[in-house]
Protein backbone atom coordinates (compact mmCIF):
# COMPACT_ATOMS: atom_id res chain seq x y z
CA UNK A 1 60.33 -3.29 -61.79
CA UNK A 2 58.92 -3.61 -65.36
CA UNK A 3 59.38 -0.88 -67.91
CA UNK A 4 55.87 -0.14 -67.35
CA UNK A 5 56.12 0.18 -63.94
CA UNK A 6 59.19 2.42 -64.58
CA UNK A 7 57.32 4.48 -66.99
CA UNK A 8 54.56 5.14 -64.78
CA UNK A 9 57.05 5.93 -61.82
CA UNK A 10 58.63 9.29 -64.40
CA UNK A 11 55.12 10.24 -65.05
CA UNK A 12 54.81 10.93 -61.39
CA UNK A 13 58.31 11.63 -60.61
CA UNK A 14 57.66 14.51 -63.63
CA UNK A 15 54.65 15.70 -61.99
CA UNK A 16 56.09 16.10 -58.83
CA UNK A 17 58.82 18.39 -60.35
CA UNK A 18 56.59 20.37 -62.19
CA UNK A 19 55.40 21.45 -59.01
CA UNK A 20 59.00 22.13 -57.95
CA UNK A 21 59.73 23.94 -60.89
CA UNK A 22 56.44 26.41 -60.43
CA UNK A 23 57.62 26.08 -56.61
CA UNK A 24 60.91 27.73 -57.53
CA UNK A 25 59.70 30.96 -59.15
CA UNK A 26 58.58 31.74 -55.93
CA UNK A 27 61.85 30.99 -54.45
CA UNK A 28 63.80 33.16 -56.95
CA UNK A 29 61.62 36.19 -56.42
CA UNK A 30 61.85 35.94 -52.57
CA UNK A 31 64.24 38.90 -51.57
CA UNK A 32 67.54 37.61 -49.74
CA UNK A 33 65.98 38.39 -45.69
CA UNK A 34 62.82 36.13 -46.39
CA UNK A 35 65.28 33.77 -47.81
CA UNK A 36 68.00 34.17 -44.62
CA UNK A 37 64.91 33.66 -42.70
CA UNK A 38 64.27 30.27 -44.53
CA UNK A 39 67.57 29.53 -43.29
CA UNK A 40 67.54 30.35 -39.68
CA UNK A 41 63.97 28.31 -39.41
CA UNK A 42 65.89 24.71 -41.07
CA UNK A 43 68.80 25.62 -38.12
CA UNK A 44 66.57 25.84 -35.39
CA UNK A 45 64.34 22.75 -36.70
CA UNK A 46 67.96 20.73 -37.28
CA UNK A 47 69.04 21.83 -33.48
CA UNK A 48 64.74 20.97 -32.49
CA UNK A 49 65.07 17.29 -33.69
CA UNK A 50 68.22 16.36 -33.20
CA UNK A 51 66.86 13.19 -31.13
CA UNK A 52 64.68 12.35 -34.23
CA UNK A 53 67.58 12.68 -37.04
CA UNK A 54 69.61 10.46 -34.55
CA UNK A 55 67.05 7.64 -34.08
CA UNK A 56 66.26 7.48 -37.87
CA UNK A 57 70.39 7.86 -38.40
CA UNK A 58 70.47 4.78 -36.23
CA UNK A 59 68.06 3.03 -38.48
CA UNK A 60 70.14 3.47 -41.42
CA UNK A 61 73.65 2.62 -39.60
CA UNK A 62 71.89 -0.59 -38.75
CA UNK A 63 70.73 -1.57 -42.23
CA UNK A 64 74.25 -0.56 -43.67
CA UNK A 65 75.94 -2.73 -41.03
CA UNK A 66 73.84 -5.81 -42.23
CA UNK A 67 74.37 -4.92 -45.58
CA UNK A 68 78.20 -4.64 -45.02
CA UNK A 69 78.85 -1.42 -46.67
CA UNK A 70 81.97 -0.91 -45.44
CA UNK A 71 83.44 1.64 -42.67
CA UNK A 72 84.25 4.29 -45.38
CA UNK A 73 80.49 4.95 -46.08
CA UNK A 74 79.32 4.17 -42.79
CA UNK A 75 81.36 6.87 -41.72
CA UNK A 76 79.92 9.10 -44.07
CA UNK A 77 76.53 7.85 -42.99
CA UNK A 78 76.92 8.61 -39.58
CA UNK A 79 75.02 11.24 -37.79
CA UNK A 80 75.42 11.93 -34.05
CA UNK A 81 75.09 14.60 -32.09
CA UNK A 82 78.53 16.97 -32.85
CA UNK A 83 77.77 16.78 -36.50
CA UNK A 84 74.50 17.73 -36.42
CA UNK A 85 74.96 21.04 -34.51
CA UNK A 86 77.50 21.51 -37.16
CA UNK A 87 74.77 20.95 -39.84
CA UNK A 88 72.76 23.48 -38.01
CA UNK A 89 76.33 26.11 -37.69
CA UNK A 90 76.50 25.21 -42.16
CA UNK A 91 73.04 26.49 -42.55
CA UNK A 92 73.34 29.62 -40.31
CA UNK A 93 77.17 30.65 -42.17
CA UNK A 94 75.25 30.09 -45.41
CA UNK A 95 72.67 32.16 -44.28
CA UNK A 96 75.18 34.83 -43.15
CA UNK A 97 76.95 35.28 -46.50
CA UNK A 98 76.62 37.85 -49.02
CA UNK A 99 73.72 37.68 -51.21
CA UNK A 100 74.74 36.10 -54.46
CA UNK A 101 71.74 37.29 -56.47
CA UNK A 102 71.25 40.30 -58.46
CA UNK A 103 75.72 40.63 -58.00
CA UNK A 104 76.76 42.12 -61.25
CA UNK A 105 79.50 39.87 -63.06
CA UNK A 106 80.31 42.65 -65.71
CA UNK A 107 78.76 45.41 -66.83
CA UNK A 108 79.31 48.75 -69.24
CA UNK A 109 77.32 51.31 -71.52
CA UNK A 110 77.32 51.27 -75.25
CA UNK A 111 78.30 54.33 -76.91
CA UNK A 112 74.34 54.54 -78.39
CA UNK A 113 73.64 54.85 -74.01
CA UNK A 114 72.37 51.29 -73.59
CA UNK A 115 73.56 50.45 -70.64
CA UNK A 116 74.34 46.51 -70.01
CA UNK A 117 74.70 44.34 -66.90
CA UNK A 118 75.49 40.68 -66.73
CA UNK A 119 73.95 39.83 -63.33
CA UNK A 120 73.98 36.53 -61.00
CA UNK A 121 70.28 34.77 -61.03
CA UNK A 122 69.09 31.08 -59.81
CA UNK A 123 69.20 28.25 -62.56
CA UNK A 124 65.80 27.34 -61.16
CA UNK A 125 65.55 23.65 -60.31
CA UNK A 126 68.78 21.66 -59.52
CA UNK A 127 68.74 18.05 -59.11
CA UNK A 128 71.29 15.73 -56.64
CA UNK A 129 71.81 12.21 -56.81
CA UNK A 130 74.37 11.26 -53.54
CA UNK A 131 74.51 8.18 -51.78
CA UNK A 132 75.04 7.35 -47.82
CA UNK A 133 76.03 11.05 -46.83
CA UNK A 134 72.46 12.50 -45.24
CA UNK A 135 74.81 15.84 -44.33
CA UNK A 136 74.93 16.67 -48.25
CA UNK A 137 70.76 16.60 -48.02
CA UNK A 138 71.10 19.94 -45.38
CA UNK A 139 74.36 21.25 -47.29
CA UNK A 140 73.10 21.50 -50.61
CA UNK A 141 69.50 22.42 -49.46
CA UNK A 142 71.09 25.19 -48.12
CA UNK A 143 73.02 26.61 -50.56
CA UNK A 144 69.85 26.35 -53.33
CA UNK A 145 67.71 28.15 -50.96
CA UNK A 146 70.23 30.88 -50.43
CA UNK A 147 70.64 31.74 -54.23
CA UNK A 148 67.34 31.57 -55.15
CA UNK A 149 67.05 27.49 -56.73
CA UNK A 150 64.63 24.68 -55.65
CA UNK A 151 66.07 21.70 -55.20
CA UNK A 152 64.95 17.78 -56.17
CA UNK A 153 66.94 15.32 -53.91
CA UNK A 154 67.50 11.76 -54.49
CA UNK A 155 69.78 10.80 -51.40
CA UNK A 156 70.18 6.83 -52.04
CA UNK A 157 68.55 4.05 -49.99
CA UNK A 158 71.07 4.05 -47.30
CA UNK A 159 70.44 6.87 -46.01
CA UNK A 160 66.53 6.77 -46.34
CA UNK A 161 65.57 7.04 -42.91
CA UNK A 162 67.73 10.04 -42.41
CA UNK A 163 66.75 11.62 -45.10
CA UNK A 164 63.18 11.60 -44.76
CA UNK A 165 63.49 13.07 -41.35
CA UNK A 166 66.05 16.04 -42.83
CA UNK A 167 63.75 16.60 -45.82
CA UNK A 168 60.76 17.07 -43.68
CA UNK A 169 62.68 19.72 -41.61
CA UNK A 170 63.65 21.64 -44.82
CA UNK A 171 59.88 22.00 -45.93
CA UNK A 172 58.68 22.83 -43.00
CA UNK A 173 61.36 25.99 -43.13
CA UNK A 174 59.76 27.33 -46.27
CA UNK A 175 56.36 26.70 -45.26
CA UNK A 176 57.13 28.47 -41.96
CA UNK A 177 58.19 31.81 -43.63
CA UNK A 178 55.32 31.61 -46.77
CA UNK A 179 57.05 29.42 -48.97
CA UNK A 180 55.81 26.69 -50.88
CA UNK A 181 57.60 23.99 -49.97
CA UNK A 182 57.56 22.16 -53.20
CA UNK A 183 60.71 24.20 -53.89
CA UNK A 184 62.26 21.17 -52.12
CA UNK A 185 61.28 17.56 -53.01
CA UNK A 186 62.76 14.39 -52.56
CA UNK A 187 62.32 11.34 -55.43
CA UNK A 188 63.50 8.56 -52.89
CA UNK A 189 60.48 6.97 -52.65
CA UNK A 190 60.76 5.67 -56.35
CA UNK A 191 63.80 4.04 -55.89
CA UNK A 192 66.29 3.83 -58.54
CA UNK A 193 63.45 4.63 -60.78
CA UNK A 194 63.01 7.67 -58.98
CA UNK A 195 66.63 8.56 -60.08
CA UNK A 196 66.54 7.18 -63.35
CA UNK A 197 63.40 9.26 -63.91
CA UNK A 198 65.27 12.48 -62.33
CA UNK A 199 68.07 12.16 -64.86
CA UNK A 200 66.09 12.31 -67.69
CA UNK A 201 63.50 15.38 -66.36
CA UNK A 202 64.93 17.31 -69.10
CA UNK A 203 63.01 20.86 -69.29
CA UNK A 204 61.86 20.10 -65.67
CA UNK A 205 65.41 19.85 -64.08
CA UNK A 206 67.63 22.84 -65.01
CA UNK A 207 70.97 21.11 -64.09
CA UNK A 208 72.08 17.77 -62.11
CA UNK A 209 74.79 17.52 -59.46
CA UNK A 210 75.85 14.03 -58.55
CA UNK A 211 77.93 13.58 -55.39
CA UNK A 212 79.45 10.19 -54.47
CA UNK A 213 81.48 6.86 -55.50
CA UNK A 214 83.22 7.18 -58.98
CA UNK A 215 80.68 4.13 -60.12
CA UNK A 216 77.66 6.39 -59.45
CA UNK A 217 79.22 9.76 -60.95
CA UNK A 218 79.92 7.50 -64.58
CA UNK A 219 76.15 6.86 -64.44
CA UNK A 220 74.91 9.70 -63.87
CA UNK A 221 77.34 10.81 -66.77
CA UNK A 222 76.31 8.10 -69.17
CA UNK A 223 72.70 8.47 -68.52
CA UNK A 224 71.44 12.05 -67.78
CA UNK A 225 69.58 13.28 -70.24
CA UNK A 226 69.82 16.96 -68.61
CA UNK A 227 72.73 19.07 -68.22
CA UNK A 228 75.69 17.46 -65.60
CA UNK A 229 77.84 19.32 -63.37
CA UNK A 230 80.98 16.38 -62.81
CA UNK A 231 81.99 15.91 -59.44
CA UNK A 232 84.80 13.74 -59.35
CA UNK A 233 86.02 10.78 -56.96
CA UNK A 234 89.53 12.12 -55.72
CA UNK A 235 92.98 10.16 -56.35
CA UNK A 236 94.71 12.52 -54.16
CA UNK A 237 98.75 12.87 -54.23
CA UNK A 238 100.85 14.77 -51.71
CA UNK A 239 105.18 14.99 -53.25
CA UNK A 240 107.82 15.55 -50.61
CA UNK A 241 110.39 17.30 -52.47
CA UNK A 242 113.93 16.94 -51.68
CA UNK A 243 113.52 19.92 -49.31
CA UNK A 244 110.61 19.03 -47.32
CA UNK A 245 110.52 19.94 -43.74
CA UNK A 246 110.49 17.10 -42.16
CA UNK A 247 108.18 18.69 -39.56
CA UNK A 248 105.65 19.65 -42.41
CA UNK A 249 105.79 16.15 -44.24
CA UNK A 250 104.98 14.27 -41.04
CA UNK A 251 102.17 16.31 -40.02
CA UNK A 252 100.52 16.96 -43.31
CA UNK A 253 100.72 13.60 -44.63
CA UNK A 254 99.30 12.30 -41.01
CA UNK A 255 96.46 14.85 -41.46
CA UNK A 256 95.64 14.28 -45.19
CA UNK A 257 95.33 10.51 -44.33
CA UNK A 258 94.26 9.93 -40.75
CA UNK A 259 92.15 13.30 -39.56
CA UNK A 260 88.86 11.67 -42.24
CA UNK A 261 90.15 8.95 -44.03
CA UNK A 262 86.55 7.92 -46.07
CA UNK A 263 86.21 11.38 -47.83
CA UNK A 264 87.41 12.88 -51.21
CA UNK A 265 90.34 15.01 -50.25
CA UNK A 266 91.89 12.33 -47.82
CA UNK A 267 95.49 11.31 -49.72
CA UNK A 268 95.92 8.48 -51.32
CA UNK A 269 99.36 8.39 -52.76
CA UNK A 270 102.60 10.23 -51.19
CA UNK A 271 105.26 10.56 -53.86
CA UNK A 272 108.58 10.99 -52.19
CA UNK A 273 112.07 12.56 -54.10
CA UNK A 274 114.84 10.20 -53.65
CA UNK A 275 117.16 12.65 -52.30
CA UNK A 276 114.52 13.35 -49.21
CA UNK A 277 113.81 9.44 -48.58
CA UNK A 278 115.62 8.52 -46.57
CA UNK A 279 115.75 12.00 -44.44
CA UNK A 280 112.13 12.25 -44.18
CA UNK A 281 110.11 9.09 -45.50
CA UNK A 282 110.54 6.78 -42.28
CA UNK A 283 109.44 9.47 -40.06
CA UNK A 284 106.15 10.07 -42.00
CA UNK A 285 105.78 6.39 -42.12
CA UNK A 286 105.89 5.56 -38.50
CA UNK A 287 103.67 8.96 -37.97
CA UNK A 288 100.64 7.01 -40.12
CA UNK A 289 101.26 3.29 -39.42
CA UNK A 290 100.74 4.01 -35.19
CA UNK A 291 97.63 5.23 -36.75
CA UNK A 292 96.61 1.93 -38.52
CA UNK A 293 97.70 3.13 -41.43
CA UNK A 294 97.99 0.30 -44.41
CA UNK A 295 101.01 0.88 -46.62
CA UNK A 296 101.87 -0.39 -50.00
CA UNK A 297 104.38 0.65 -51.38
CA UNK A 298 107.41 0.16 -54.87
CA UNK A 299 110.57 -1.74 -54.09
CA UNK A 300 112.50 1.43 -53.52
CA UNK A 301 110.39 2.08 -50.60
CA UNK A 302 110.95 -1.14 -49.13
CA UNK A 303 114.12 -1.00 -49.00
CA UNK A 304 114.67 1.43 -47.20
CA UNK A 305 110.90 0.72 -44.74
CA UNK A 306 110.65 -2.79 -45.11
CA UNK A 307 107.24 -2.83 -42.92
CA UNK A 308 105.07 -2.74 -46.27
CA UNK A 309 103.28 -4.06 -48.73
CA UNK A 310 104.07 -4.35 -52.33
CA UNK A 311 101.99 -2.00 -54.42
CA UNK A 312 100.24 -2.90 -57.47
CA UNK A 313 99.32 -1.15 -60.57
CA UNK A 314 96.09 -0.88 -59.26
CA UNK A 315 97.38 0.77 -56.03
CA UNK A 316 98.19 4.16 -57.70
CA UNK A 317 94.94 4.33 -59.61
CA UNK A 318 92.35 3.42 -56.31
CA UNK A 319 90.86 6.33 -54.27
CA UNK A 320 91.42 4.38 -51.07
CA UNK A 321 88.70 5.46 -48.70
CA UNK A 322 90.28 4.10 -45.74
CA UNK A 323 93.26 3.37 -43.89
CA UNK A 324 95.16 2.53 -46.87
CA UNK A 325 98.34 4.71 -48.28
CA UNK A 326 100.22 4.31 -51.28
CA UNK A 327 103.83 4.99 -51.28
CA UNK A 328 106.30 5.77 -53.89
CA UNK A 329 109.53 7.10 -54.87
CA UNK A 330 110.50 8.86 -57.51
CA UNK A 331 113.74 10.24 -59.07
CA UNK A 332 113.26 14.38 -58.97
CA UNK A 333 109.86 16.81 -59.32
CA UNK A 334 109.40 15.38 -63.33
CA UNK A 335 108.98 12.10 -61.99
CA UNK A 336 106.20 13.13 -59.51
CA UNK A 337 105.01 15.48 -61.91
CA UNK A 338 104.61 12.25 -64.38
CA UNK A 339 103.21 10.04 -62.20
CA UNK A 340 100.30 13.13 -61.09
CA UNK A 341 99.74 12.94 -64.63
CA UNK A 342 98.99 9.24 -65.01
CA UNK A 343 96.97 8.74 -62.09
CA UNK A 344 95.19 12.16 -60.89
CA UNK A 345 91.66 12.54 -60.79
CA UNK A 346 92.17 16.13 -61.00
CA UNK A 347 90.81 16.44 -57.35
CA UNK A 348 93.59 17.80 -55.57
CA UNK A 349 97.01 17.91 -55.09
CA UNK A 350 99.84 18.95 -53.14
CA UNK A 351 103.68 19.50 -52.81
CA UNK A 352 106.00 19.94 -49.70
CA UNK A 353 108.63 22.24 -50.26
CA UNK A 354 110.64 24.83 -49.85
CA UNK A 355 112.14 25.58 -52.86
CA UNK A 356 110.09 28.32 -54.52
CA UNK A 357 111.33 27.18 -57.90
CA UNK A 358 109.67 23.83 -57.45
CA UNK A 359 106.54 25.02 -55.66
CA UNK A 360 105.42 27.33 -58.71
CA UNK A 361 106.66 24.67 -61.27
CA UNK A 362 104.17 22.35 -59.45
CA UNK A 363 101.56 24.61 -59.42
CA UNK A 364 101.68 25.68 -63.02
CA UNK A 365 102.39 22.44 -64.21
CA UNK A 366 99.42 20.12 -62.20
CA UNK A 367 96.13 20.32 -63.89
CA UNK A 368 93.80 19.71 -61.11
CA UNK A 369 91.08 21.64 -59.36
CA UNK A 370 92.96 22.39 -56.42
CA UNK A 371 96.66 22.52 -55.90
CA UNK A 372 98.74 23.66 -52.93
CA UNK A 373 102.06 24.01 -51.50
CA UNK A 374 102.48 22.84 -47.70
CA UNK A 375 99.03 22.52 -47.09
CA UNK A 376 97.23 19.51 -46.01
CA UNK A 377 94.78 18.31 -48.85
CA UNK A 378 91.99 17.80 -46.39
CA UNK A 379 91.62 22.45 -46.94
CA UNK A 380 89.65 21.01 -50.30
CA UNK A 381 86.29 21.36 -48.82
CA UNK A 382 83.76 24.12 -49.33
CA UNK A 383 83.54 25.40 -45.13
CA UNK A 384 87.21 25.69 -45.27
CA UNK A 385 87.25 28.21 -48.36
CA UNK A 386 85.06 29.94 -46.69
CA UNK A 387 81.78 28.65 -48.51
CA UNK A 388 79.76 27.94 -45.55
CA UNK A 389 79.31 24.55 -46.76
CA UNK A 390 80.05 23.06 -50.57
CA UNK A 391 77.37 21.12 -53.41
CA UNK A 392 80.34 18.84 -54.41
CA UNK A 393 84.08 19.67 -55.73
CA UNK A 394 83.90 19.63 -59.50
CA UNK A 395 86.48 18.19 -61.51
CA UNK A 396 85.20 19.46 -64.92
CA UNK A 397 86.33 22.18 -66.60
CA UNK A 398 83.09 24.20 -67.38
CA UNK A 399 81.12 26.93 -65.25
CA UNK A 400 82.62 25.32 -62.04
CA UNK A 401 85.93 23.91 -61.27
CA UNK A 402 87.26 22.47 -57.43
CA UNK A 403 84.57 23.25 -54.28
CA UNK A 404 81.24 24.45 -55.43
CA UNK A 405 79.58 27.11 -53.23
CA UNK A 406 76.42 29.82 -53.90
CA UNK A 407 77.98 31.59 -57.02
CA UNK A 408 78.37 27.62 -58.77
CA UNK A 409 74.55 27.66 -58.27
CA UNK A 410 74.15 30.84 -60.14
CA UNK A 411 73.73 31.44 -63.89
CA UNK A 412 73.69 34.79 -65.68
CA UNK A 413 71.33 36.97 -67.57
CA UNK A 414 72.00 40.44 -69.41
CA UNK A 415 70.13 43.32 -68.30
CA UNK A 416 69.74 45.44 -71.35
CA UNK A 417 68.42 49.41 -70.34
CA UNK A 418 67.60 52.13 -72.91
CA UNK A 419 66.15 54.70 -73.94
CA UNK A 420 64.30 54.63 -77.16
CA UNK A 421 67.07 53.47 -79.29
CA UNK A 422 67.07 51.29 -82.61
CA UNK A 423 69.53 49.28 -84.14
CA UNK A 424 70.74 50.91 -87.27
């Protein structure tokens, strides 16, 4: 496309948002039942056409099988019927939590009698730029509706069949219950342009959330001209301290790897103590290769599994995706701690122990957005804290940090109340 063509695609890219953006002052004004109410129509229209989101899923499996995007994203792609009715479950737990608007963050009364309150209130319009995962379409929908944002959606070209269908069903829930349903658009008909034009709709787009491959999150990054919320591609380490249960390590590590292996808080790298190696590491090891689990692993590893591969440099720094698992030894808790260092993400995290000593040390010491102790890394994920469903997991540091639920969609305002007084 020329840069005319291009030009004339974020004239009516901005256009269309303007119309989202007078869409959403609707939206934020709506009291929290007529929003719930939103909510309950999308379920019931996700459980009505589930035959429809299938056949147009179907579409898009078949394009990205052609195209050879690999099983990691076709995975993420996929649509059948158990995950829709779970889409459908998302929506209605959304739907069913507390209110986030109008929730007072902090509040007091000047000795003069003003009386302040910094209260929870919708950014206005957020923008999403994701690729191949038509669930994050309903997720995110969701979660703008119930506090209070609209919502412009560019969901990639592999999942434009999908999409289309899922972004029809979302309208048609705020149009059902008096709505405009402008509050939600979608900019996939442009394209990349559509994107490109959606990252610089500053004024028109009150924040942008991208949600997908590390390549696409730098872009957005590099390019958006409006404000970013990071969401970060997850190098995920699990350590096995010298007093793992070897119970724990073998089931954690075969959950954290095998249960989803194509999403962010699947592991990537087990770090192992020397002193537990040889105690605990072939156990785990057998646990994940039965389930096609590809291993590459240091020297020290070999030697004592010699069924591996030899890592590489590159090993430690790759978020996998797959099947794939890198394994490595390491002296004592400052050599994991070390290699977390050098490699994290600042995803996630998490150590297998049970000396208490070494569990806080690991917590205090690993600067990521989420880290545990004897937990599987897969609990990352906005349904499990309780969310109802998650935007993304952040990485930054700013306003949001780890799984992103209704109050990372919120901003603040100060409610000032008097009485007549006057600054002296």
């Amino acid at each position: 496309m020329s840069e005319r063509d291009a030009q004339q695609v974020e004239t009516v890219v901005f256009e269309r948002l303007r119309g989202t953006r007078e869409a959403a002052r609707g939206l934020a004004i709506a009291n929290g039942n007529l929003r719930n109410a939103v909510l309950e129509s999308i379920a019931a229209g996700i459980e009505e056409h589930t035959e429809a989101i299938i056949a147009a899923n179907a579409l898009d499996l078949e394009a990205g099988e052609r195209a050879n995007i690999g099983a990691g994203l076709l995975d993420r792609l996929r649509l059948d019927a158990p995950r829709i009715a779970a889409l459908a479950r998302a929506v209605r737990e959304i739907a069913a939590l507390p209110d986030p608007l109008g929730q007072t963050v902090r509040g007091s009364t000047l000795p003069n009698g003003i009386k302040l309150d910094q209260v929870r209130v919708p950014f206005g319009v957020i923008g999403a730029i994701y690729e191949a995962r038509p669930n994050v379409t309903i997720d995110i929908a969701a979660l703008a509706i119930k506090s209070g944002n609209a919502i412009a959606l560019r969901g990639g070209t592999a999942a434009e069949n999908s999409n289309l269908v899922l972004v029809r069903i979302l309208r048609d829930g705020l149009a059902a219950n008096g709505l405009n349903p402008d509050a939600i658009v979608s900019v996939d008909d442009f394209g990349r342009d559509g994107a490109n034009a959606l990252m610089a709709a500053r004024g028109l787009v009150d924040v942008l959330i991208p949600r997908g491959s590390a390549s696409l999150i730098q872009a957005v990054l590099n390019t958006a001209k409006v404000p970013v919320i990071e969401t970060g591609a997850g190098v995920v380490h699990i350590y096995l301290d010298e007093s793992a249960r070897l119970d724990w390590a073998v089931d954690i590590v075969h959950n954290a790897k095998v249960q989803r292996p194509s999403v962010c808080n699947a592991v990537d790298t087990v770090l192992v103590h020397r002193g537990a190696a040889e105690r605990v590491l072939p156990a785990v090891l057998d646990a994940v290769s039965r389930s096609g689990v590809r291993l590459l692993a240091d020297e020290r590893t070999r030697e004592l599994y010699p069924n591996v591969e030899i890592a590489t440099a590159e090993t430690w720094a790759t978020e996998h995706m797959n099947l794939t698992l890198g394994v490595k030894i390491v002296d004592d808790l400052d050599g994991a701690l070390a290699h977390i260092r050098e490699f994290s993400t600042g995803h996630t995290e998490s150590i297998i122990t049970e000396d208490v000593r070494s569990a806080e040390r690991f917590l205090a010491e690993v600067d990521s957005a989420v880290v545990m102790v004897n937990a599987s890394t897969r609990f990352t994920d906005g349904g499990e804290f309780g969310f109802g469903a998650e935007v993304g997991i952040s990485t930054q540091k700013l306003h949001a940090r780890g799984p992103m639920g209704l109050s990372e969609l919120t901003s603040t305002k100060w409610i000032v109340r008097g009485a007549g007084q006057a600054r002296i």
